[in-house]
C-alpha atoms as a PDB file:
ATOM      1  CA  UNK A   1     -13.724  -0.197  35.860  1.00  0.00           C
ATOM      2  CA  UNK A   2     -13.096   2.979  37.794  1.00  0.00           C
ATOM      3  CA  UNK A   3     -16.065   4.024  39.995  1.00  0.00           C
ATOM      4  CA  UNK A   4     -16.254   7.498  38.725  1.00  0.00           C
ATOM      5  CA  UNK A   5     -16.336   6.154  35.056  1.00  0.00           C
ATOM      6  CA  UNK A   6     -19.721   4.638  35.864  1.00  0.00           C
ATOM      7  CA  UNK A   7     -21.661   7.738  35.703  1.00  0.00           C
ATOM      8  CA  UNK A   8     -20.307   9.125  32.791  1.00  0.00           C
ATOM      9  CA  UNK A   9     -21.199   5.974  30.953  1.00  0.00           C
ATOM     10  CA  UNK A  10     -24.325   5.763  31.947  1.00  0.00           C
ATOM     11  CA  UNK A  11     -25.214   9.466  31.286  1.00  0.00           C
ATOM     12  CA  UNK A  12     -23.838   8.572  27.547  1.00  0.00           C
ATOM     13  CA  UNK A  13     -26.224   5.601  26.676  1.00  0.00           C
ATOM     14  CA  UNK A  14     -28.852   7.414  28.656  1.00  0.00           C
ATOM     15  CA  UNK A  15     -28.171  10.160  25.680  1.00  0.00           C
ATOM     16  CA  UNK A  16     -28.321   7.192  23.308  1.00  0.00           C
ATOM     17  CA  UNK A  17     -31.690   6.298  24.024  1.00  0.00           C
ATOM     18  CA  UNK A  18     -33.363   9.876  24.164  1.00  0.00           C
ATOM     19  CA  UNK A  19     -32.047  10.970  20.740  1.00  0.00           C
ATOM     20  CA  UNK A  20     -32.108   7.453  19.278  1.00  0.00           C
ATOM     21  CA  UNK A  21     -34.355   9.724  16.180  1.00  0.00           C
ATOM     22  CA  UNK A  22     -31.119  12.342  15.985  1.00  0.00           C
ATOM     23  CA  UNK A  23     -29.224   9.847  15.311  1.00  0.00           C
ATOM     24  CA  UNK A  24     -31.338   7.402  13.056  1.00  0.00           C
ATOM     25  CA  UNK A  25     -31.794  10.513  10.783  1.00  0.00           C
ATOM     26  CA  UNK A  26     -28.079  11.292   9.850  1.00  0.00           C
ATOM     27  CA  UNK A  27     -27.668   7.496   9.743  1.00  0.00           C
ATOM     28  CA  UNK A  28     -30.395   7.727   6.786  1.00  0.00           C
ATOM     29  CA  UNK A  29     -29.493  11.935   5.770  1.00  0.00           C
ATOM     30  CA  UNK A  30     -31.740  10.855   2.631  1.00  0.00           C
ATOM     31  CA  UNK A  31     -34.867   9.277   4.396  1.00  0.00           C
ATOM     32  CA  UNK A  32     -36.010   5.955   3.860  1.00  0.00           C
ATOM     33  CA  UNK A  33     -39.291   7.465   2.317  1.00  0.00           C
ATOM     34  CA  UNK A  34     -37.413   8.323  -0.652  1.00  0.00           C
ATOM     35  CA  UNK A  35     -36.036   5.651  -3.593  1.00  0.00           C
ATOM     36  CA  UNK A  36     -32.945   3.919  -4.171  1.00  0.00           C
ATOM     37  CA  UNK A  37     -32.766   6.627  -7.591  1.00  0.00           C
ATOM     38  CA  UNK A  38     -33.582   9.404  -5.677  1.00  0.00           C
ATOM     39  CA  UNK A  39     -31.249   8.814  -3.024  1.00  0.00           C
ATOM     40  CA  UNK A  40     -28.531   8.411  -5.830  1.00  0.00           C
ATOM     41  CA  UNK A  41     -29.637  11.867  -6.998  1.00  0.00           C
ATOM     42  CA  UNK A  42     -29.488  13.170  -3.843  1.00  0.00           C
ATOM     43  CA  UNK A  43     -25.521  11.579  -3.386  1.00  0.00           C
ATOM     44  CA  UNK A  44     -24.717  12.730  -6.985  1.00  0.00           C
ATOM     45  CA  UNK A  45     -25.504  15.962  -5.781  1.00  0.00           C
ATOM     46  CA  UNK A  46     -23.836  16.494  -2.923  1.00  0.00           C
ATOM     47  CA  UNK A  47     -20.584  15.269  -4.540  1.00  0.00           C
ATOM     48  CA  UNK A  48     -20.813  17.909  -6.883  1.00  0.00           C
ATOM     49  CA  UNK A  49     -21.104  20.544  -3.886  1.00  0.00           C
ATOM     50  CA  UNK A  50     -18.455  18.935  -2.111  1.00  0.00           C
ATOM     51  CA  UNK A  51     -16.100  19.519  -5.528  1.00  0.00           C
ATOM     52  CA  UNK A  52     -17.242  22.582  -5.463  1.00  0.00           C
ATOM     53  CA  UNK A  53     -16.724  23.735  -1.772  1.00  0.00           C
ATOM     54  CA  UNK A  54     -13.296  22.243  -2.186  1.00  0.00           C
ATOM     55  CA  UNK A  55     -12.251  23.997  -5.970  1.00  0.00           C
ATOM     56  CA  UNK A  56     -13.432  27.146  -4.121  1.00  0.00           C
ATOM     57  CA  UNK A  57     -10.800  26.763  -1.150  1.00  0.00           C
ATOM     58  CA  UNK A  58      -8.391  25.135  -3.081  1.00  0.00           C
ATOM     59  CA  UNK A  59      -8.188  25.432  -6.770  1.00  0.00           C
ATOM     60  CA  UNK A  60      -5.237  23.387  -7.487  1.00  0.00           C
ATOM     61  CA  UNK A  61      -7.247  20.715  -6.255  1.00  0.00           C
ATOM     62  CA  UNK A  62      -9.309  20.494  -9.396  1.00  0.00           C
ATOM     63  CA  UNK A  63      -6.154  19.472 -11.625  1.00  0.00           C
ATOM     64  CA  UNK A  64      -4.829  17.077  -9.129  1.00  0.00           C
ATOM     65  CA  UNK A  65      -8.286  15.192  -9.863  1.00  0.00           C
ATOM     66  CA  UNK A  66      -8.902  15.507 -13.140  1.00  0.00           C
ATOM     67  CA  UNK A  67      -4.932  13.949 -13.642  1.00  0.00           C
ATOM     68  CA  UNK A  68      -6.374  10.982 -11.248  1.00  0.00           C
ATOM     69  CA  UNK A  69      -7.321   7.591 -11.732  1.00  0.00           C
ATOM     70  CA  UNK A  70     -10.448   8.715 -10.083  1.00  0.00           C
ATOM     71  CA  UNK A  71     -12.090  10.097  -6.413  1.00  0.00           C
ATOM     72  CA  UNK A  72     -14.507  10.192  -3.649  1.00  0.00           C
ATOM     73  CA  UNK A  73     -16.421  12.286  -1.808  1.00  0.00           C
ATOM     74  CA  UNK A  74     -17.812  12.001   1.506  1.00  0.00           C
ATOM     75  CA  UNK A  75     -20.504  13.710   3.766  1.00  0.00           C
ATOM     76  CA  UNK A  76     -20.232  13.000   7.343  1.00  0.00           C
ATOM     77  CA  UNK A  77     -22.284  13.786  10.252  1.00  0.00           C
ATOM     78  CA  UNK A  78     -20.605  13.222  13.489  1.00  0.00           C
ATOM     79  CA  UNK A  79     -21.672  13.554  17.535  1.00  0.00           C
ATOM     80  CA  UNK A  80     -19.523  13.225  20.672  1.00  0.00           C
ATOM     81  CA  UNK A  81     -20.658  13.259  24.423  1.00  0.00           C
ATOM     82  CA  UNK A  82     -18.163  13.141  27.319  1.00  0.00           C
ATOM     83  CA  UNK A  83     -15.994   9.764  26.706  1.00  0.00           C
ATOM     84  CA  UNK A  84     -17.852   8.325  23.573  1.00  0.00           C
ATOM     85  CA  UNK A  85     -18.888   9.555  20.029  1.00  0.00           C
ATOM     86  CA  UNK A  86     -19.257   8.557  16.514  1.00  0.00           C
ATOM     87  CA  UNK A  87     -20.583   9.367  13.015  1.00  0.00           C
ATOM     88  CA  UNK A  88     -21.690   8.117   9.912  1.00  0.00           C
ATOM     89  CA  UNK A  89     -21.692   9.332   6.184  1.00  0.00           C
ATOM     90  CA  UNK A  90     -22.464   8.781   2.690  1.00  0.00           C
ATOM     91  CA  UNK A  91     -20.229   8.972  -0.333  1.00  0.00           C
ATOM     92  CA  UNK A  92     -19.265   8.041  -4.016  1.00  0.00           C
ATOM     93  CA  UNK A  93     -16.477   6.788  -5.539  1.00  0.00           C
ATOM     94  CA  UNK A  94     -16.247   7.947  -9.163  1.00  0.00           C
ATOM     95  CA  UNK A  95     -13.835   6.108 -11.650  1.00  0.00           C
ATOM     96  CA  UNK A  96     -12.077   7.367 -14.420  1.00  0.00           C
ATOM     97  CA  UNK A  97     -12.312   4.332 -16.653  1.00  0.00           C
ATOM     98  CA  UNK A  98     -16.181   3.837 -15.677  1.00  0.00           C
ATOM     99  CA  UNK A  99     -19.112   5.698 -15.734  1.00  0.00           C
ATOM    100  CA  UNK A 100     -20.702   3.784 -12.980  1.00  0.00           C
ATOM    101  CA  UNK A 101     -20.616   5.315  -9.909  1.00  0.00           C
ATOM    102  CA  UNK A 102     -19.687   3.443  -6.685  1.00  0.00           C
ATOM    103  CA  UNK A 103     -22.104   3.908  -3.559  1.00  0.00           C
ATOM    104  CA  UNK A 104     -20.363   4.251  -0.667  1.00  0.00           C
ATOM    105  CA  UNK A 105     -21.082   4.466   3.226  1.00  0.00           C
ATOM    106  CA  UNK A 106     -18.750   5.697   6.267  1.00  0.00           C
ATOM    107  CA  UNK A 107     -18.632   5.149   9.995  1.00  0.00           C
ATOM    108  CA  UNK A 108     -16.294   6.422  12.853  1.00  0.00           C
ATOM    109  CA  UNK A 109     -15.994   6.114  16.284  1.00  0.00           C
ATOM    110  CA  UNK A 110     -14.625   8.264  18.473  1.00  0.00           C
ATOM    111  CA  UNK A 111     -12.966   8.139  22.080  1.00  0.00           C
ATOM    112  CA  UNK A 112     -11.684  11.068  24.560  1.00  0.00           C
ATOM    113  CA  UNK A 113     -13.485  13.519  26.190  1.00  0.00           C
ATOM    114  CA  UNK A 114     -15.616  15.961  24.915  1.00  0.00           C
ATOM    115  CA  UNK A 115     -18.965  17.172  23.572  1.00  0.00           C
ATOM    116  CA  UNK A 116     -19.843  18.241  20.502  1.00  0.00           C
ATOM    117  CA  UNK A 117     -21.623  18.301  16.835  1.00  0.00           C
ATOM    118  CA  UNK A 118     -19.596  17.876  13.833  1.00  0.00           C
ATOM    119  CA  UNK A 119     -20.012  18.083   9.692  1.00  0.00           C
ATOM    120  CA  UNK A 120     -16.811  17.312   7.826  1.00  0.00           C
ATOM    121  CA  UNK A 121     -16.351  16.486   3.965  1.00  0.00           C
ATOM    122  CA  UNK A 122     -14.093  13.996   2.736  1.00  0.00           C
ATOM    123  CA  UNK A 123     -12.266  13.815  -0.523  1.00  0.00           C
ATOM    124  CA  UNK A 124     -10.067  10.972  -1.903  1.00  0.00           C
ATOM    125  CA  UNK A 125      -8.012  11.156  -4.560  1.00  0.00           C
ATOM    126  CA  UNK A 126      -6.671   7.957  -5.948  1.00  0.00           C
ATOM    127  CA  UNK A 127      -3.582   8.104  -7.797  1.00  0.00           C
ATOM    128  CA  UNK A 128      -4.184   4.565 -10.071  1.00  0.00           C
ATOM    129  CA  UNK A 129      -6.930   2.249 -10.526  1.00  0.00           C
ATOM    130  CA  UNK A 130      -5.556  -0.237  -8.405  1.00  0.00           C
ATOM    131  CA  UNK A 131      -5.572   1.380  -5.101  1.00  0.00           C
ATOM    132  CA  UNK A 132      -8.938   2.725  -5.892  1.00  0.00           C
ATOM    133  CA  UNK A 133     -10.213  -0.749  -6.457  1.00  0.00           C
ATOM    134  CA  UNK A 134      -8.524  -1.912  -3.009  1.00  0.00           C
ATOM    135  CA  UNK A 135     -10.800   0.701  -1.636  1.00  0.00           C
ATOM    136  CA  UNK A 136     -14.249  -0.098  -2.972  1.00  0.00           C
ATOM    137  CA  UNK A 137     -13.555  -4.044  -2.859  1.00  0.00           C
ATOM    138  CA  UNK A 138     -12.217  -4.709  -0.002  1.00  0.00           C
ATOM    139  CA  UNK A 139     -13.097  -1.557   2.290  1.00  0.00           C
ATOM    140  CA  UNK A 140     -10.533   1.032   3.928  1.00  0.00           C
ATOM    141  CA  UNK A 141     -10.225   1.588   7.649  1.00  0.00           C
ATOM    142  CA  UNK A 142      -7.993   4.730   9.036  1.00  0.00           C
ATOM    143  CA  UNK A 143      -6.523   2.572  12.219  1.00  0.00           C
ATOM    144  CA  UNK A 144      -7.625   4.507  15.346  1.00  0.00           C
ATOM    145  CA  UNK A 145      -6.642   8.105  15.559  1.00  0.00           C
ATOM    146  CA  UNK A 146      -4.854   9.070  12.577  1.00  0.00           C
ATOM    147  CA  UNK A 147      -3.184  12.451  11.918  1.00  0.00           C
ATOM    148  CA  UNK A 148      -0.937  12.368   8.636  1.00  0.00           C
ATOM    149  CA  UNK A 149       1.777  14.954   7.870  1.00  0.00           C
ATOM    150  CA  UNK A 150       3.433  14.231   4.585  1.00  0.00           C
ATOM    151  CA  UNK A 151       2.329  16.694   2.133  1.00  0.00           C
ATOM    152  CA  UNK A 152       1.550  15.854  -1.482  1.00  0.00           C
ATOM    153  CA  UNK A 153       4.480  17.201  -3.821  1.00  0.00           C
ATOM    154  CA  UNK A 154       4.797  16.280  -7.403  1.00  0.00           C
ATOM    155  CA  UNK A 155       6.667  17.704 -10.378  1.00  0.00           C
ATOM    156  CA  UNK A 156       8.157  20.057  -7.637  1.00  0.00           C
ATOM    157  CA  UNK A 157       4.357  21.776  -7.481  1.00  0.00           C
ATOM    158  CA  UNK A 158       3.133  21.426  -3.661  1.00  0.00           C
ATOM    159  CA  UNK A 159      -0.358  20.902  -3.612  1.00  0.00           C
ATOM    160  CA  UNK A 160      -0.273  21.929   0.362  1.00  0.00           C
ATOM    161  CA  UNK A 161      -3.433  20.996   1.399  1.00  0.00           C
ATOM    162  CA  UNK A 162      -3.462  17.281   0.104  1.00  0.00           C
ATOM    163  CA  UNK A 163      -2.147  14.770   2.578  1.00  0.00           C
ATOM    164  CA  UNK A 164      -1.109  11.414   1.704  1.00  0.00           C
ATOM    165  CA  UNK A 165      -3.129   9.003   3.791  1.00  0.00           C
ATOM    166  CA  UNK A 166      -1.691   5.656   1.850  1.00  0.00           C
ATOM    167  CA  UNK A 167       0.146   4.974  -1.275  1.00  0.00           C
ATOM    168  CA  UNK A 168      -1.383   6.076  -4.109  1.00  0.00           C
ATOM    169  CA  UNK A 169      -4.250   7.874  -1.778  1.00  0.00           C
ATOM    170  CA  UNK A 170      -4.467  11.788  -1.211  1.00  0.00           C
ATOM    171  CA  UNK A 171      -6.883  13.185   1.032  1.00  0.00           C
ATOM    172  CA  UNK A 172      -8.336  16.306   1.675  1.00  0.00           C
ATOM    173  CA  UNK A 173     -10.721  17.331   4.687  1.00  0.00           C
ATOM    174  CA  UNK A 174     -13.087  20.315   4.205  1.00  0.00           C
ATOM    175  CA  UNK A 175     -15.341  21.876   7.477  1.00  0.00           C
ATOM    176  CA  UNK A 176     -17.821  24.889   7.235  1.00  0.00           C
ATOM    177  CA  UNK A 177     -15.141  27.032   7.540  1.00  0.00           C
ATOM    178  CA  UNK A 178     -12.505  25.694   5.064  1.00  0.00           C
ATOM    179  CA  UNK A 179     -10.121  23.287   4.901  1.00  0.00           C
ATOM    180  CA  UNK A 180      -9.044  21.355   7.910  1.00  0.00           C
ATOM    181  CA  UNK A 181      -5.884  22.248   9.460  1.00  0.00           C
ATOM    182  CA  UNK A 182      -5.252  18.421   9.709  1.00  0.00           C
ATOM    183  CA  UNK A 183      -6.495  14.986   8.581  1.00  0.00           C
ATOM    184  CA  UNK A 184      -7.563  12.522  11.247  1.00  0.00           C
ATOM    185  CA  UNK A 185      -9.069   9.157  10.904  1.00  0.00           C
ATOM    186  CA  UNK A 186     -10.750   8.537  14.192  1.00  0.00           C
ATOM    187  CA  UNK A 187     -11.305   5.063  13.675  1.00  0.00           C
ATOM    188  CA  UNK A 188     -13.114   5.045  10.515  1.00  0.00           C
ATOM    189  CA  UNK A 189     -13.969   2.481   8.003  1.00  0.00           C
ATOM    190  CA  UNK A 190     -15.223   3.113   4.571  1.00  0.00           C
ATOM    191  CA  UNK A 191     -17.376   0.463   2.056  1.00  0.00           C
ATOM    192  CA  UNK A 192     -19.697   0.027  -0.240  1.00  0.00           C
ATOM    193  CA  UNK A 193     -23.538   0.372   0.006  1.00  0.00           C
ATOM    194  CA  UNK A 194     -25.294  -2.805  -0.510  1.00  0.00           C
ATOM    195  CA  UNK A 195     -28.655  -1.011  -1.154  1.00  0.00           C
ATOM    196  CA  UNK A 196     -27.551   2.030  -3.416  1.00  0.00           C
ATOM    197  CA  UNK A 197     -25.356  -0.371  -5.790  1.00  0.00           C
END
């Protein structure tokens, strides 16, 4: 390791430790005073501002999910100091052909430089059952850092702000200021909440 990496490292897990209760409360956004039903309320909820949020900034959004086999949403909180960073989230994945909502969690790691505090909103919209199955059962992990291109175009109607992230998956990213101006992955991995389900 390069000498003058040492001290940024250490000033990093140094950060760690001092706002080890920063970070234990977006890891928890709902508080672990509150029930396993209440913090389903509180992730029903939030979906339903997230559709909102995006409808508002996008509008042909709404018909490109209510023609889907289903969607997500996600809430993310995310921190970065100097080399290191990372984030976690909470979503749901909400099925067509079930009324059962999926519990979902997210984590993401970041690496560069930089320093900074970061909300983002995820949407997924899942063009057939099968992919969105894939995605519950067996997880989904954006490989690294991602930035897709391809535009979603069907029936010769662009919706421009949905990317396609996989087959059969669109994705739309949504900050306090609007829509992203492009998706990236930054290593994260999505899957199902073992205490919520």
């Amino acid at each position: 390791m390069r000498p003058f990496i040492r001290p940024f490292i250490a000033l990093f897990v140094l950060t760690l430790c001092v706002n080890q209760p920063v970070f234990a409360q977006f890891a928890n956004p709902f508080g672990a005073s509150k029930t396993v039903a209440q913090q389903r309320e509180e992730v029903l909820k939030k979906n339903q501002q997230i559709l909102k949020h995006l409808y508002a900034v996008e509008p042909k959004a709404k018909d490109l999910i209510e023609k889907a086999a289903g969607y997500a949403t996600f809430s993310n909180f995310g921190m970065k100091i100097l080399i290191a960073g990372g984030g976690t989230g909470t979503g749901v994945v909400m099925n067509k052909f079930s009324s059962k909502p999926i519990y979902m969690n997210m984590a993401e790691v970041q690496a560069g430089l930089g320093i900074g505090i970061k909300s983002t909103q995820t949407i997924f919209v899942f063009q057939n059952e099968a992919v969105l199955n894939n995605f519950v059962n067996s997880g989904w992990t954006f490989g690294g850092q991602m930035t897709a291109a391809a535009k979603y175009e069907k029936n010769g109607d662009a919706y421009q702000d949905a990317t396609i992230v996989a087959d059969g998956i669109l994705m739309y990213q949504l900050t306090d200021s609007g829509l992203a101006a492009e998706v990236t992955g930054k290593g994260t991995k999505y899957y199902k909440d073992s205490t919520l389900n």
